[in-house]
Every structure is written in structure tokens, then in C-alpha cells.
C-alpha atoms as a PDB file:
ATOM      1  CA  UNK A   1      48.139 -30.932-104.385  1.00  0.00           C
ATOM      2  CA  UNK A   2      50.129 -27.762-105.939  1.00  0.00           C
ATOM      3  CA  UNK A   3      48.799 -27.923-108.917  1.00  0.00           C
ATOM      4  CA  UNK A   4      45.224 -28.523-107.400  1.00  0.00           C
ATOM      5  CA  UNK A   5      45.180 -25.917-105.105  1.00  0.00           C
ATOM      6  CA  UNK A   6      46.023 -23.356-107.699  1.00  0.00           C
ATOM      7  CA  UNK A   7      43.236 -24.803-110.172  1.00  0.00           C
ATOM      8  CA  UNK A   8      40.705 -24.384-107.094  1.00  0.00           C
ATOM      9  CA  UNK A   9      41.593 -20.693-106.853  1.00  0.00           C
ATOM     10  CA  UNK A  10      41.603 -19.880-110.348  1.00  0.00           C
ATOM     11  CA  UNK A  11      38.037 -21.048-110.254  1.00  0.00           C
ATOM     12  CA  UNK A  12      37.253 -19.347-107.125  1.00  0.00           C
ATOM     13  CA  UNK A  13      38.644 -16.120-108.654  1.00  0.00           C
ATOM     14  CA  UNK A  14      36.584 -16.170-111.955  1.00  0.00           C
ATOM     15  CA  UNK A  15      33.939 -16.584-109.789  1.00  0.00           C
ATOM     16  CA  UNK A  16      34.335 -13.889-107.718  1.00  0.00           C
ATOM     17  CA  UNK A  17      34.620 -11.436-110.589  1.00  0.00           C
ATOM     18  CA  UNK A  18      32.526 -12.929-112.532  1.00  0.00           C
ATOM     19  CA  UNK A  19      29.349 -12.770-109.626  1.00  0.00           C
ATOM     20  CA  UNK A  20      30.583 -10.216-107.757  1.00  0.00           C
ATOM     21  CA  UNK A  21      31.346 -12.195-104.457  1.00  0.00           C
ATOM     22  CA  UNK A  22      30.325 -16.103-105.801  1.00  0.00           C
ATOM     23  CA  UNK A  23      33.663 -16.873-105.065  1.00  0.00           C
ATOM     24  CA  UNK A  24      33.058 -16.355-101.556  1.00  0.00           C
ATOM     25  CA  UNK A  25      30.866 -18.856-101.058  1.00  0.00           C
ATOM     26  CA  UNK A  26      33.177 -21.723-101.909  1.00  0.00           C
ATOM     27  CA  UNK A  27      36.672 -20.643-100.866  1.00  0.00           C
ATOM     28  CA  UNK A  28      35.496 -21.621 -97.327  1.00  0.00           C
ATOM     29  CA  UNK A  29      34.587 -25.338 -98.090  1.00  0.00           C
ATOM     30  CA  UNK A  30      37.324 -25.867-100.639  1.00  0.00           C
ATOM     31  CA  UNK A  31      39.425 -25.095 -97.777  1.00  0.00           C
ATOM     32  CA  UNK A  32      37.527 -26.878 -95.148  1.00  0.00           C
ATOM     33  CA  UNK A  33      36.994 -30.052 -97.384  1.00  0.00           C
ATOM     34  CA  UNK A  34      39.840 -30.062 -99.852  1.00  0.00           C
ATOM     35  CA  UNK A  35      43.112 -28.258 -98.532  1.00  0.00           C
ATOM     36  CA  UNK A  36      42.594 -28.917 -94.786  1.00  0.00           C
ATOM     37  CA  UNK A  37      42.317 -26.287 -93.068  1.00  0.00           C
ATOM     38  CA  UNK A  38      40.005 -25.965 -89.720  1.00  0.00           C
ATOM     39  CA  UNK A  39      36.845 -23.504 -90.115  1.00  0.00           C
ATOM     40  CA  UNK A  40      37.866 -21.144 -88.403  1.00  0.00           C
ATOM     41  CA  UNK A  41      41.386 -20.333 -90.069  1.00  0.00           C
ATOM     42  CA  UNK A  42      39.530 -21.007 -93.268  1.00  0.00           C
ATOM     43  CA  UNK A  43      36.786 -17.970 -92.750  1.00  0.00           C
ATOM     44  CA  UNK A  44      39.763 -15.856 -91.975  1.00  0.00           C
ATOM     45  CA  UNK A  45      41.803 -16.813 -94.931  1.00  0.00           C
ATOM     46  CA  UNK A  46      38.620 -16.627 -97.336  1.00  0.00           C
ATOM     47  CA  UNK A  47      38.706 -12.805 -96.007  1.00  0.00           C
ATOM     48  CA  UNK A  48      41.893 -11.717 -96.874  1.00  0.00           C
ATOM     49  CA  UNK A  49      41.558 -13.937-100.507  1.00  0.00           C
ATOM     50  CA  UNK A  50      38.283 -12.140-100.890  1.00  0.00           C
ATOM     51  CA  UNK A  51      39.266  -8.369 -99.996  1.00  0.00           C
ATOM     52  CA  UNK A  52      41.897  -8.479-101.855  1.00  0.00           C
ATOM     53  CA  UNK A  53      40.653  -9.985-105.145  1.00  0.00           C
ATOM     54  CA  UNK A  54      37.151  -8.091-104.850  1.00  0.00           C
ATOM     55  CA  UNK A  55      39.459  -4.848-104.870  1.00  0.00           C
ATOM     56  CA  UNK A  56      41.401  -5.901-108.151  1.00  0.00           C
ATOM     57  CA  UNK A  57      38.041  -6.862-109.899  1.00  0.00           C
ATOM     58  CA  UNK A  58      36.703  -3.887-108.812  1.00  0.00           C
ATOM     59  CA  UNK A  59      39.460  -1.837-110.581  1.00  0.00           C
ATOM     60  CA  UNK A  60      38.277  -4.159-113.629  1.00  0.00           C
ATOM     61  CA  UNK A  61      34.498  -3.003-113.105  1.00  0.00           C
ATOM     62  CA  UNK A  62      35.721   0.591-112.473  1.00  0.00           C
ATOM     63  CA  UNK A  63      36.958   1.129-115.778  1.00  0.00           C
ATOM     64  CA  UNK A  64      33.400  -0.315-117.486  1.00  0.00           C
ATOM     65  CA  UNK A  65      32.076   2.474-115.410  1.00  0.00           C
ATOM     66  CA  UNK A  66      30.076  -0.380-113.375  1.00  0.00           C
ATOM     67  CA  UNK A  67      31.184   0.706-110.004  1.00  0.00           C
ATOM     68  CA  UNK A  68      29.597   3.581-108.396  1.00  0.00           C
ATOM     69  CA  UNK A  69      31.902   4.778-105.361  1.00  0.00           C
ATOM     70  CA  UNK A  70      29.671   7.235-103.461  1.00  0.00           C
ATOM     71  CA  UNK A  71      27.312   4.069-103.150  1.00  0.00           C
ATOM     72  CA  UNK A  72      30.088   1.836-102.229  1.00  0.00           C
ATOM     73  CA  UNK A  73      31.415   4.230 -99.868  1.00  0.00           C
ATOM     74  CA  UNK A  74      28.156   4.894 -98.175  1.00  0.00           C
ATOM     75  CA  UNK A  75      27.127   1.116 -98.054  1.00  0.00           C
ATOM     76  CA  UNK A  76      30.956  -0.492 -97.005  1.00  0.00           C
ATOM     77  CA  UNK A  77      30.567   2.238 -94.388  1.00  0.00           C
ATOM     78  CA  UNK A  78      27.814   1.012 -92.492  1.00  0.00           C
ATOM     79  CA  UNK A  79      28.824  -2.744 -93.805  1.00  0.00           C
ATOM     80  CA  UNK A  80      32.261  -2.634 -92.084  1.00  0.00           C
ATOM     81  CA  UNK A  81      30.634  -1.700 -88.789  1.00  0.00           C
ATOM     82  CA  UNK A  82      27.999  -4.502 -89.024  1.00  0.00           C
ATOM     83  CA  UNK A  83      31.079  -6.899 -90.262  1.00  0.00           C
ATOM     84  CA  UNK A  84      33.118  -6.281 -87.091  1.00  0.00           C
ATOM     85  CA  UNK A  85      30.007  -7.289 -84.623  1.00  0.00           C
ATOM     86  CA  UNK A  86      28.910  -9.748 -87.074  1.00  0.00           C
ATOM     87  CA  UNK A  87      32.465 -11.492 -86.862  1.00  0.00           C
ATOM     88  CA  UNK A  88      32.228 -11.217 -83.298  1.00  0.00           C
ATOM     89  CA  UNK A  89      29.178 -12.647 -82.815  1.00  0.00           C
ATOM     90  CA  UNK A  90      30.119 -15.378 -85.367  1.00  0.00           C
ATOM     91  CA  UNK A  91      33.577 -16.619 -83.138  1.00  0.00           C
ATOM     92  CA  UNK A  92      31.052 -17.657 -80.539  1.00  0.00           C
ATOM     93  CA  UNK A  93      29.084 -19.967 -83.633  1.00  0.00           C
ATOM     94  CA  UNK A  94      29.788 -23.678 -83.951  1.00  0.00           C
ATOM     95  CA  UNK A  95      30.989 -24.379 -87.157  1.00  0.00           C
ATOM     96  CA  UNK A  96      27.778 -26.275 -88.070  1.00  0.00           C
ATOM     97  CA  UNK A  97      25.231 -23.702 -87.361  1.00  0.00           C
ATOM     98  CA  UNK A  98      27.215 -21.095 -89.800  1.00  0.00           C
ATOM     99  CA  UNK A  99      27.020 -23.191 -92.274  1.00  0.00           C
ATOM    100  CA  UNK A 100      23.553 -24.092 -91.980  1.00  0.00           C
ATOM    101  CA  UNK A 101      22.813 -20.221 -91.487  1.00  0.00           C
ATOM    102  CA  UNK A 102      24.796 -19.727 -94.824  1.00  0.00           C
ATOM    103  CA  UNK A 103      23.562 -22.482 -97.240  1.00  0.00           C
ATOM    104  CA  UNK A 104      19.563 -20.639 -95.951  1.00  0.00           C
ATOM    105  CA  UNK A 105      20.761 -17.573 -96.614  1.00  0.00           C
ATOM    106  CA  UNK A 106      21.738 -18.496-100.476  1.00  0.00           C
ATOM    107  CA  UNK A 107      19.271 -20.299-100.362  1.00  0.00           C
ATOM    108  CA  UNK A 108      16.518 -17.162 -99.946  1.00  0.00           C
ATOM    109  CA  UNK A 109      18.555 -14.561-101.837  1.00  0.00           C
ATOM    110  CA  UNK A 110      18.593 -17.173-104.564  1.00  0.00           C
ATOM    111  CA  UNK A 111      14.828 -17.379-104.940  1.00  0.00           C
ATOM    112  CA  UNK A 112      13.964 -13.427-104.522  1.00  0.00           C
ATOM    113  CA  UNK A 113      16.606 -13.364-107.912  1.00  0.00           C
ATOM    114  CA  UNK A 114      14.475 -16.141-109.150  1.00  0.00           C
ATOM    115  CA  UNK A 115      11.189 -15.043-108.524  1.00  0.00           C
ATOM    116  CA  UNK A 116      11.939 -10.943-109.143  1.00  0.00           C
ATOM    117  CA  UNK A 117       9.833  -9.978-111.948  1.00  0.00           C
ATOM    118  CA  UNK A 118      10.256  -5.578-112.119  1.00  0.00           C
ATOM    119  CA  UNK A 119      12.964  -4.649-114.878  1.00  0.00           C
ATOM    120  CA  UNK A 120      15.965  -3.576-112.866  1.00  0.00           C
ATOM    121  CA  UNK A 121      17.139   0.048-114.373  1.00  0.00           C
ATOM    122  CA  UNK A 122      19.641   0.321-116.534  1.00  0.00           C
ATOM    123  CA  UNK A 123      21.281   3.156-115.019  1.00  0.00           C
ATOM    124  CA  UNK A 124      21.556   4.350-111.241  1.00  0.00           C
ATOM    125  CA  UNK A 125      18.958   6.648-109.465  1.00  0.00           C
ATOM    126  CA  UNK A 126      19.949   9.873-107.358  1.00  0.00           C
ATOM    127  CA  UNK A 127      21.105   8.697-103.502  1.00  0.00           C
ATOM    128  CA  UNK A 128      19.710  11.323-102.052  1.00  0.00           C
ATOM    129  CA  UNK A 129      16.728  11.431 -98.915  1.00  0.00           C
ATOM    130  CA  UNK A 130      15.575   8.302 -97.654  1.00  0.00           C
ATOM    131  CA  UNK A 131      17.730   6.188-100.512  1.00  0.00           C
ATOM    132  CA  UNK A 132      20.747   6.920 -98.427  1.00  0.00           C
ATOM    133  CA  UNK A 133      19.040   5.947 -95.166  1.00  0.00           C
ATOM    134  CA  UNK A 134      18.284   2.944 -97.199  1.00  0.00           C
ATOM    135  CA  UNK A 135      21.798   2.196 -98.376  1.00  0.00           C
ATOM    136  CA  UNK A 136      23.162   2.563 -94.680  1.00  0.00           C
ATOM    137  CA  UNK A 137      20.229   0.080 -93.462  1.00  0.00           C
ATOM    138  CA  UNK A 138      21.345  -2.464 -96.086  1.00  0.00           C
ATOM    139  CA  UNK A 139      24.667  -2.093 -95.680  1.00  0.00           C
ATOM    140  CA  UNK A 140      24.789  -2.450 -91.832  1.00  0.00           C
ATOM    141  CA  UNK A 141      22.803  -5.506 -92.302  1.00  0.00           C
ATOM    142  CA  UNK A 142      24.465  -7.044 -95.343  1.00  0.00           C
ATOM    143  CA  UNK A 143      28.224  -6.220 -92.856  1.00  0.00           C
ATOM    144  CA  UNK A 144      26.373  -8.098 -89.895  1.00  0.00           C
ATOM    145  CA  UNK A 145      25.793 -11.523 -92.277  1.00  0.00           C
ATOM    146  CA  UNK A 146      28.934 -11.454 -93.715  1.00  0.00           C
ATOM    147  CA  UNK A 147      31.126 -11.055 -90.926  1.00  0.00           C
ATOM    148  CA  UNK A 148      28.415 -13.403 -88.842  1.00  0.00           C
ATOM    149  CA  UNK A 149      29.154 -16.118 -91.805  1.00  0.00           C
ATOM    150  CA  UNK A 150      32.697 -15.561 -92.430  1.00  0.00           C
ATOM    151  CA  UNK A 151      32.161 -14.651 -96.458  1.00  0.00           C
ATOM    152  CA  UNK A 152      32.701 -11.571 -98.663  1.00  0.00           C
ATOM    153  CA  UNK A 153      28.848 -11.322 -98.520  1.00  0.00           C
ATOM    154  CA  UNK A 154      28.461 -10.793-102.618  1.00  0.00           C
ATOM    155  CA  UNK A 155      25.763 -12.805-102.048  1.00  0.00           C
ATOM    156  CA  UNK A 156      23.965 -10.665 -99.989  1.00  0.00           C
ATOM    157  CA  UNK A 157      24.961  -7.454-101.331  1.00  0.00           C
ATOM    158  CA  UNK A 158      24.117  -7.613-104.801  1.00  0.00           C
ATOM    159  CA  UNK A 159      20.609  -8.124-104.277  1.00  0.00           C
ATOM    160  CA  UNK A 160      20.274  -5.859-101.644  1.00  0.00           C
ATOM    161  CA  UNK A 161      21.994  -2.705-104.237  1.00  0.00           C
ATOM    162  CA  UNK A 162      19.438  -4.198-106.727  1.00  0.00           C
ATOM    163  CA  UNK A 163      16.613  -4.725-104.523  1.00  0.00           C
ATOM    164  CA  UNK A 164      17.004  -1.814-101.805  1.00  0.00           C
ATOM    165  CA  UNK A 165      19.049   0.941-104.046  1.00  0.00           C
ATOM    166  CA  UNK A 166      17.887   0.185-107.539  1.00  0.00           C
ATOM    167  CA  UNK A 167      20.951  -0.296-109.641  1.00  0.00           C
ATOM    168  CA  UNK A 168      21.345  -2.769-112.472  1.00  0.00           C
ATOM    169  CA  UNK A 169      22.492  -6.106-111.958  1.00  0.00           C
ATOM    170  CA  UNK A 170      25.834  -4.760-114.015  1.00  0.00           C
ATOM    171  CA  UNK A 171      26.215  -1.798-111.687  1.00  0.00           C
ATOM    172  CA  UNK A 172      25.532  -4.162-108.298  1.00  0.00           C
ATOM    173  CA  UNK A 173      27.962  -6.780-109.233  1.00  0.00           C
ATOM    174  CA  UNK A 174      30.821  -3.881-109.533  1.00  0.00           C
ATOM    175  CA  UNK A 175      29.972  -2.086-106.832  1.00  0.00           C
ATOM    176  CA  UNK A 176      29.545  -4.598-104.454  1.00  0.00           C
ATOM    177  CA  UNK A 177      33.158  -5.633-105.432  1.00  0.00           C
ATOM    178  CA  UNK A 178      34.300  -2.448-104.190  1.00  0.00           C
ATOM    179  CA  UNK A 179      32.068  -3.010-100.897  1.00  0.00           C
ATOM    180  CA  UNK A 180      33.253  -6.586-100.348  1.00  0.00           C
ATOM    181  CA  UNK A 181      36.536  -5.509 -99.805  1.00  0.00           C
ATOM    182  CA  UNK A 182      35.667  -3.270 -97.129  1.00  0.00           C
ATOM    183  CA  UNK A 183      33.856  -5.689 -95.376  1.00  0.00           C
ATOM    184  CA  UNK A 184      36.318  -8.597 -96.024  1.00  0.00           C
ATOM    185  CA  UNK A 185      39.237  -6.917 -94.556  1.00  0.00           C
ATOM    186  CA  UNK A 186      37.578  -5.835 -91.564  1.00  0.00           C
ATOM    187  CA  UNK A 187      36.089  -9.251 -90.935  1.00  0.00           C
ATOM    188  CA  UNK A 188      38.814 -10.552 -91.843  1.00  0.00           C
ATOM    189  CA  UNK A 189      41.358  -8.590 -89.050  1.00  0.00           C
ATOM    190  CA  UNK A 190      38.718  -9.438 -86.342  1.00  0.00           C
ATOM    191  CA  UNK A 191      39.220 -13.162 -86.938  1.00  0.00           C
ATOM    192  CA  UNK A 192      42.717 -12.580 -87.231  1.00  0.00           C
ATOM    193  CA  UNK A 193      42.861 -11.856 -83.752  1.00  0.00           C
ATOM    194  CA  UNK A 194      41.550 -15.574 -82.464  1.00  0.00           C
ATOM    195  CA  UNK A 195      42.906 -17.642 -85.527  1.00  0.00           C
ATOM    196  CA  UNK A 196      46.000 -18.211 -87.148  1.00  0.00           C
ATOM    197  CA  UNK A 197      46.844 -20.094 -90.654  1.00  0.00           C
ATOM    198  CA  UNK A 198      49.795 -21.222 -92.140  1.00  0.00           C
ATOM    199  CA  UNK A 199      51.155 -21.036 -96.079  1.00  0.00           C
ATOM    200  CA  UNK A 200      49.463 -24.241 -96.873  1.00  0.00           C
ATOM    201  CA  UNK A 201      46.973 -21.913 -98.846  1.00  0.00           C
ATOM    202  CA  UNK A 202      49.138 -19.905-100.531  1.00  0.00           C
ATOM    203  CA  UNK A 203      48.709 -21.594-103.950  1.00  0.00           C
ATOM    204  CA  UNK A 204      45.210 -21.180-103.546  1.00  0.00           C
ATOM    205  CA  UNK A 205      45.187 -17.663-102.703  1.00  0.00           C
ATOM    206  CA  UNK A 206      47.766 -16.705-105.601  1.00  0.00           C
ATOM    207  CA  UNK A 207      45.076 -18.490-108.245  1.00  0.00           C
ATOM    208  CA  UNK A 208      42.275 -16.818-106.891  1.00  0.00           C
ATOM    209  CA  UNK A 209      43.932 -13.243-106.919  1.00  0.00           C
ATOM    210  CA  UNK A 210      45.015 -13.972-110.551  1.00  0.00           C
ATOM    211  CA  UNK A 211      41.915 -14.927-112.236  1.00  0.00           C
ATOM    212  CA  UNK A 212      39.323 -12.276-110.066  1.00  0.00           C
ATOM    213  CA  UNK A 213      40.311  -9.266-112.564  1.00  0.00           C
ATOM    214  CA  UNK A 214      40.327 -11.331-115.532  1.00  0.00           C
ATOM    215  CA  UNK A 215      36.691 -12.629-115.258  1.00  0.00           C
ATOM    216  CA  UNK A 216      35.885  -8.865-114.236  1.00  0.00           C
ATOM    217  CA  UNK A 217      36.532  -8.075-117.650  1.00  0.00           C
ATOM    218  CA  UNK A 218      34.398 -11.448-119.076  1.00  0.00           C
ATOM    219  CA  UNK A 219      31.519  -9.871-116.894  1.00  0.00           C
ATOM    220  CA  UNK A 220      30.527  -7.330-119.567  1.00  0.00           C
ATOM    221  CA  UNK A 221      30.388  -9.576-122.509  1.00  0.00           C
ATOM    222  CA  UNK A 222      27.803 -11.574-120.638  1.00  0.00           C
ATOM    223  CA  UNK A 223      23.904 -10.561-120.930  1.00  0.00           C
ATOM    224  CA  UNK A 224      22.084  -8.883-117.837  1.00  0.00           C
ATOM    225  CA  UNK A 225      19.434 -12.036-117.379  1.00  0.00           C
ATOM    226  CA  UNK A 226      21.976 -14.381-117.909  1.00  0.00           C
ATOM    227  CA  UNK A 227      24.247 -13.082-115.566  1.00  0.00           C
ATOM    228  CA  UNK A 228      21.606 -12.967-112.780  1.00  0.00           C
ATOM    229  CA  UNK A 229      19.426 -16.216-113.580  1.00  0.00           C
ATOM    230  CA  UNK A 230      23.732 -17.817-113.631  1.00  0.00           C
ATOM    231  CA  UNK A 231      24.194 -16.290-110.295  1.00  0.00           C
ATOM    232  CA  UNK A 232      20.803 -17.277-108.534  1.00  0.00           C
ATOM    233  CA  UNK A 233      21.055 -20.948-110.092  1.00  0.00           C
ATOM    234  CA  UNK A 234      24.715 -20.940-108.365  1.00  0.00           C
ATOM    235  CA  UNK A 235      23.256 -20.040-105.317  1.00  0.00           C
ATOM    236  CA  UNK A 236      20.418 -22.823-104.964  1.00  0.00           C
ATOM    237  CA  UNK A 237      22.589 -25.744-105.903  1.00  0.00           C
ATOM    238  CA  UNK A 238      25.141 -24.561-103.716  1.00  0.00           C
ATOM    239  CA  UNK A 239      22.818 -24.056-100.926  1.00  0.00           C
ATOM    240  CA  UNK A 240      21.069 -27.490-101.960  1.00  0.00           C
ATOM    241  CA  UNK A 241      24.797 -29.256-101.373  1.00  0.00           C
ATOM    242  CA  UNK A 242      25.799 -27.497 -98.003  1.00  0.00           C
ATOM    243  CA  UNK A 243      22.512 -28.685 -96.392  1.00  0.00           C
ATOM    244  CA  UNK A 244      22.563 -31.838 -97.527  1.00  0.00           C
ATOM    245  CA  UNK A 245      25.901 -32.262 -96.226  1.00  0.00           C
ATOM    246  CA  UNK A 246      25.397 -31.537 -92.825  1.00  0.00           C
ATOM    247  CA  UNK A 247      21.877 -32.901 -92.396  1.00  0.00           C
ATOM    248  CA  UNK A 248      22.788 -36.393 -94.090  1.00  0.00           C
ATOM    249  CA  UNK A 249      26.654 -36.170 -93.707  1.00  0.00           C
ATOM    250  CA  UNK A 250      27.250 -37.649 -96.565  1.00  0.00           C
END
């Protein structure tokens, strides 16, 4: 189970830098389904491995010049507000209907990435005017989901600073390392304060913080359309799984 555990969060780490955030989405049912752990303590715990790994990629990103910190300051902001009343709103969630809520919400986000035909730009715009109303909009409601679901949110967040801000898909998986961190550790303090965990996870959460910054650096050598047609396909067939699962329990 050692051995496993640490295997699970090396993979959950090169996802997460790899996506910016995929990890995310399975640390809570590897830890639900695998390790043991009730849903509750396992949202928390997915937090604290998120923040912290998302901050060490981010470092990895930083140096690419991939992460743009006025934009990740202006969006983890707002998305640390919506986090805490997200989480809070979330503790009063059955387990079931957040993970239902979840596996739609890759599910959508999935097929925009899918379906988005515009050429993303290659560099950033100005933030000025109505783009940083925008950014503060998106990031208050990207906060919300993610502290309403109990993830990192990368999911969410990358399309929205692709979609809503206009940055690359290079520049949003960065960034949104940098803003997944904010979020995570607020979110993941709320929960803190109805949950508790014990080191059972520790293995797990010492494999994902080793391998984040590593596939951070992997990230770059990887082409623009790969990296986002990769990340959408991840999305579906994780979505496809997590319904499944708790509409035919099987």
C-alpha cells in the first residue's frame, strides 16, 4: 500500500503540472476509492496536496515566463472569496450530489475546449477596463465551484483565463497554478475546521508534491493543441467514469 500510494501521487502530481489543476480532479477519488479515506477528509486533504503543489509548479511555469501574476493576483483575489462561501455551501452537500455536480462540470468545460474553434493568442492582452471586471467575475465564480466541489478548480480556471481573459493555453495553465493555490488553501482551511485526517495519506501527498514541478517543466516541450485537446479528452472520460459510477454503482 506504501509503495502504491506514492505511485498514485506521483501521477496525480504530473498531472497537476502538467494540466494545470488535472490532478485535482482525481486526488479526491483515489482517496475516496483507493486509500480510504471518507469524502469529506479527502476534499480537505486534496486542498492542502493541491495548494501546495500548484505553488511549486507554478515556480516551474514562472521561470518559462508562463505565469502572469497581476492576473493571478487579480483573479485568486476574487477566487479565494468565492472559495470560502463555496466551501461553505459545499459542507452542507451530500457526498453524491458533489460528485455528480463535478463529473457535469468536466463534463461542459470539456466540450467548450472541444468545440472552441478562435486561435487563442499567443501572448497576453492589456487587463485594463472591463477585462479586469471580467477577471474578478471569473474568478469569484471559478472560487465558488471549487470550494463548492472540494478541487483546486484547474479545471475551471483554465478555460475561463482562456475563454474570459484571452491568454494562451501556455499562459492559462501557469497562471492558474499560481491561482489554484490561493483558492486551495483557503478552501482548504474552511474544511479544516469540520474535518480532520490522519497520516494515512502522507505517502500520497509526498509523491504528488514531488512530481507537480517536474511535469511543470515537461509542459513546455508539449505543443499548444496537444496540450489542450490532452486536457479536454481527460476531462470527458473522467467525467464519463464518475457518472457512471454513481448512476449504475458499479
Amino acid at each position: 500500500m506504501l509503495f502504491l500510494s506514492i505511485a498514485l501521487g506521483l501521477l496525480t502530481g504530473g498531472l497537476l503540472g502538467l494540466l494545470g489543476g488535472g490532478g485535482s480532479i482525481i486526488a479526491v477519488p483515489i482517496m475516496v476509492y483507493i486509500l480510504g479515506l471518507e469524502a469529506k477528509a479527502a476534499i480537505g486533504t486534496s486542498l492542502v496536496i493541491v495548494g501546495v503543489a500548484s505553488f511549486l509548479a507554478a515556480i516551474s511555469h514562472y521561470r518559462r515566463d508562463s505565469v502572469l501574476i497581476r492576473t493571478a493576483l487579480l483573479f485568486g483575489g476574487a477566487g479565494a472569496i468565492g472559495s470560502y462561501l463555496g466551501a461553505i455551501a459545499g459542507k452542507n452537500l451530500s457526498d453524491s450530489t458533489q460528485l455528480i455536480l463535478f463529473a457535469l462540470a468536466m463534463a461542459l468545460i470539456g466540450a467548450l475546449m472541444l468545440m472552441q474553434r478562435q486561435k487563442l493568442p499567443a501572448e497576453s492582452a492589456s487587463i485594463e477596463g472591463n477585462k479586469i471586471a471580467k477577471i474578478l467575475l471569473a474568478g469569484c465564480g471559478a472560487g465558488a465551484l471549487t470550494g463548492l466541489l472540494g478541487v483546486g478548480g484547474g479545471f475551471i480556471i483554465v478555460p475561463a483565463l482562456t475563454f474570459v481573459v484571452g491568454l494562451s493555453i501556455r499562459e492559462a495553465v501557469g497562471t492558474s497554478l499560481l491561482v489554484i493555490s490561493m483558492n486551495s488553501l483557503v478552501g482548504a482551511a474552511t474544511y479544516a475546521s469540520f474535518v480532520r485526517c490522519g497520516n494515512t495519506v502522507l505517502p500520497f501527498v509526498a509523491g504528488t508534491i514531488a512530481a507537480a514541478p517536474i511535469a511543470g517543466h515537461f509542459a513546455h516541450h508539449v505543443r499548444q493543441n496537444q496540450l489542450k485537446t490532452g486536457f479536454a479528452i481527460t476531462l470527458l472520460a473522467l467525467s464519463g467514469f464518475m457518472l457512471a459510477k454513481q448512476f449504475l454503482g458499479f
